[in-house]
C-alpha atoms as a PDB file:
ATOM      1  CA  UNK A   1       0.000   0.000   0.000  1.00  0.00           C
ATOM      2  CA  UNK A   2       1.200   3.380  -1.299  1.00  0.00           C
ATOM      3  CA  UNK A   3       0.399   6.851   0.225  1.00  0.00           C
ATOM      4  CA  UNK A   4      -0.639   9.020  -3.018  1.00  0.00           C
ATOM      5  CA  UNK A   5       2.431  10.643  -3.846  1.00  0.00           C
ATOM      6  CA  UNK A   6       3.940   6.864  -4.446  1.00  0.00           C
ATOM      7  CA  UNK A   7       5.743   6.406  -1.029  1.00  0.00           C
ATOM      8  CA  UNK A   8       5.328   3.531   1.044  1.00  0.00           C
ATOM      9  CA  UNK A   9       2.902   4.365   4.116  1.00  0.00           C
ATOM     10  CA  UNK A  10       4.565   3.897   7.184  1.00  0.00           C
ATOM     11  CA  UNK A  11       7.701   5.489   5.719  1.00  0.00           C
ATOM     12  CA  UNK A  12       9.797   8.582   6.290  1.00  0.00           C
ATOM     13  CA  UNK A  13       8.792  11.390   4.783  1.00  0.00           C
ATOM     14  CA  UNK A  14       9.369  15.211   4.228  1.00  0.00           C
ATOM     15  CA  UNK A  15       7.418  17.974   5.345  1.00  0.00           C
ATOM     16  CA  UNK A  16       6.853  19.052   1.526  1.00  0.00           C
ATOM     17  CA  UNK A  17       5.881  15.375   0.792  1.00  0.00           C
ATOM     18  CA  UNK A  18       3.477  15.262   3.816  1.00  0.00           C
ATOM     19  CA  UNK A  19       1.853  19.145   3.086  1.00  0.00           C
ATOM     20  CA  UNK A  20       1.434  17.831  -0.951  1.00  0.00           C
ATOM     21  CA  UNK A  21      -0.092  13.913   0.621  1.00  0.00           C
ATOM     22  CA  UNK A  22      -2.531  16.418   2.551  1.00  0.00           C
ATOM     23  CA  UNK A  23      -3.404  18.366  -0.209  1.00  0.00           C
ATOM     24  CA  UNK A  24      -4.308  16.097  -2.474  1.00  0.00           C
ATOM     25  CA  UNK A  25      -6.301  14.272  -0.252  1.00  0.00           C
ATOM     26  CA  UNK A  26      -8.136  17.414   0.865  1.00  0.00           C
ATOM     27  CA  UNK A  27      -9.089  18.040  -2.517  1.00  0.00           C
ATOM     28  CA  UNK A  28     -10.396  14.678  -3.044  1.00  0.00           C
ATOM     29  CA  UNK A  29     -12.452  15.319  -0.380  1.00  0.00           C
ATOM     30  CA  UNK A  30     -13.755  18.308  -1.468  1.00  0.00           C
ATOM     31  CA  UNK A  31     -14.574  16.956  -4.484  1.00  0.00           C
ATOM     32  CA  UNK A  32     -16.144  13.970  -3.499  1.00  0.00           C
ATOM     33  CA  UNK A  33     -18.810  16.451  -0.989  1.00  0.00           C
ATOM     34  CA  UNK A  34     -19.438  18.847  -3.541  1.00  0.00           C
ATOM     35  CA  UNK A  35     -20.240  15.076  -5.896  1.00  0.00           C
ATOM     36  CA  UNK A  36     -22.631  14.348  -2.553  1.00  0.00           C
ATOM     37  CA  UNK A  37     -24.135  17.572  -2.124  1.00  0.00           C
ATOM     38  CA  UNK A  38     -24.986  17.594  -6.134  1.00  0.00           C
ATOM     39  CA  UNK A  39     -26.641  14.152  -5.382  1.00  0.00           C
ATOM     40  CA  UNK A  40     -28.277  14.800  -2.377  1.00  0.00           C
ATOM     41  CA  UNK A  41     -29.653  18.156  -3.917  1.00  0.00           C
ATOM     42  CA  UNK A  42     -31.259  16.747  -6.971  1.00  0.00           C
ATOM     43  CA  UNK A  43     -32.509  13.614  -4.909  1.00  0.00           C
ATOM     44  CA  UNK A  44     -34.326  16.583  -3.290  1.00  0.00           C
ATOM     45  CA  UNK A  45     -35.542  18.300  -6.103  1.00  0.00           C
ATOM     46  CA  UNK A  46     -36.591  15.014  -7.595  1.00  0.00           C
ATOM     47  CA  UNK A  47     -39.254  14.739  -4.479  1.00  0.00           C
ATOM     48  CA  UNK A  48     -40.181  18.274  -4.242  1.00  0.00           C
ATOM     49  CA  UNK A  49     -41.155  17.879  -8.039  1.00  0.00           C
ATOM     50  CA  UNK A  50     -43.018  14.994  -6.754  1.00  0.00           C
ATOM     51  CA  UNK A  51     -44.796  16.402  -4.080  1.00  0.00           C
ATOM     52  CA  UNK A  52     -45.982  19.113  -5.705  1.00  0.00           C
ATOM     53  CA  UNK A  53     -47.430  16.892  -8.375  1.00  0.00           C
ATOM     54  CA  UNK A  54     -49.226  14.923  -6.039  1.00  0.00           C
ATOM     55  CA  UNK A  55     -50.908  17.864  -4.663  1.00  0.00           C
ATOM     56  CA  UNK A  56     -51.818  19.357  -7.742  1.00  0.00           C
ATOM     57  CA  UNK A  57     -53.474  16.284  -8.974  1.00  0.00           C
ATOM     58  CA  UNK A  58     -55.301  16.303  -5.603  1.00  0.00           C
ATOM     59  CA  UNK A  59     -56.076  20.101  -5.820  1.00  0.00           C
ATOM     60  CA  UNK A  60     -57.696  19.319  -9.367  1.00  0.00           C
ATOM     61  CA  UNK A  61     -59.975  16.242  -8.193  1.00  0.00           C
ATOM     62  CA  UNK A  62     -60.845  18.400  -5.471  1.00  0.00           C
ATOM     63  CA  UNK A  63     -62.291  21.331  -7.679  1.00  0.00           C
ATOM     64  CA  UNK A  64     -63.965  18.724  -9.997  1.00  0.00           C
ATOM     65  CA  UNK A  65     -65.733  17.044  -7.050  1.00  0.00           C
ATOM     66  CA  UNK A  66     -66.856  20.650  -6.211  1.00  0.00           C
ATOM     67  CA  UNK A  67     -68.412  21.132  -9.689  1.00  0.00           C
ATOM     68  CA  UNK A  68     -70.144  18.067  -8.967  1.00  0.00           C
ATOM     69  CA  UNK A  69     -71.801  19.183  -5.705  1.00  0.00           C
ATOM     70  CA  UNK A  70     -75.682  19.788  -5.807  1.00  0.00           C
ATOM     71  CA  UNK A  71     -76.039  23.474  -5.164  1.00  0.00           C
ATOM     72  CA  UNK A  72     -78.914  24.728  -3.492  1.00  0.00           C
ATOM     73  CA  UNK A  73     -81.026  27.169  -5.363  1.00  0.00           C
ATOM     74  CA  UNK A  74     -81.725  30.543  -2.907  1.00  0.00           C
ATOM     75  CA  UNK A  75     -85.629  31.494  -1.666  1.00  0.00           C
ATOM     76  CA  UNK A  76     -87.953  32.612  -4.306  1.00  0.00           C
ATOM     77  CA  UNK A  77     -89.482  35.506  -3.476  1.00  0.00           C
ATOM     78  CA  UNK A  78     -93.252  35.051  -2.423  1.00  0.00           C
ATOM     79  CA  UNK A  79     -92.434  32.973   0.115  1.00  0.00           C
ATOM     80  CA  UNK A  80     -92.481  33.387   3.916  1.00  0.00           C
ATOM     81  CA  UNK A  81     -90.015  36.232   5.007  1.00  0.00           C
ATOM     82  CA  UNK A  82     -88.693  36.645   8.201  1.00  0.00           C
ATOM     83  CA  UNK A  83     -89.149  39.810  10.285  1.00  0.00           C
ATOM     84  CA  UNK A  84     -92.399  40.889   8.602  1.00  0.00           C
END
């Protein structure tokens, strides 16, 4: 097993060799949590899209059943009134 800069691990090594081993694996890093983030984001996205799907759908059936409803026609006039 090799450290990244190609010396054996375990082994003596220089400062320089050390700060550049630390480097480069800090930058992996980085770039493997901005790869996460990006995935975890659009995993996200993915169900907010979904949600808000759902809900329309449920919005829509909900105003259809509405139309459905048997409304109520209002007193005629001619009829009893109150307060007279």
């Amino acid at each position: 097993m090799s450290a990244p800069d190609g010396s054996p691990v375990g082994a003596e090594r220089s400062i320089g060799q050390l700060f550049a081993s630390a480097t480069t694996e800090l930058s992996a890093l980085v770039h493997d949590e901005i790869a996460l983030a990006k995935a975890q984001l659009k995993r996200d996205v993915k169900r907010g899209a979904v949600g808000g799907a759902v809900l329309a759908v449920a919005g829509a059936a909900i105003r259809k059943q509405q139309g459905r409803r048997v409304r109520v026609a209002p007193p005629t006039s001619g009829g009893p009134q109150d307060g007279i």
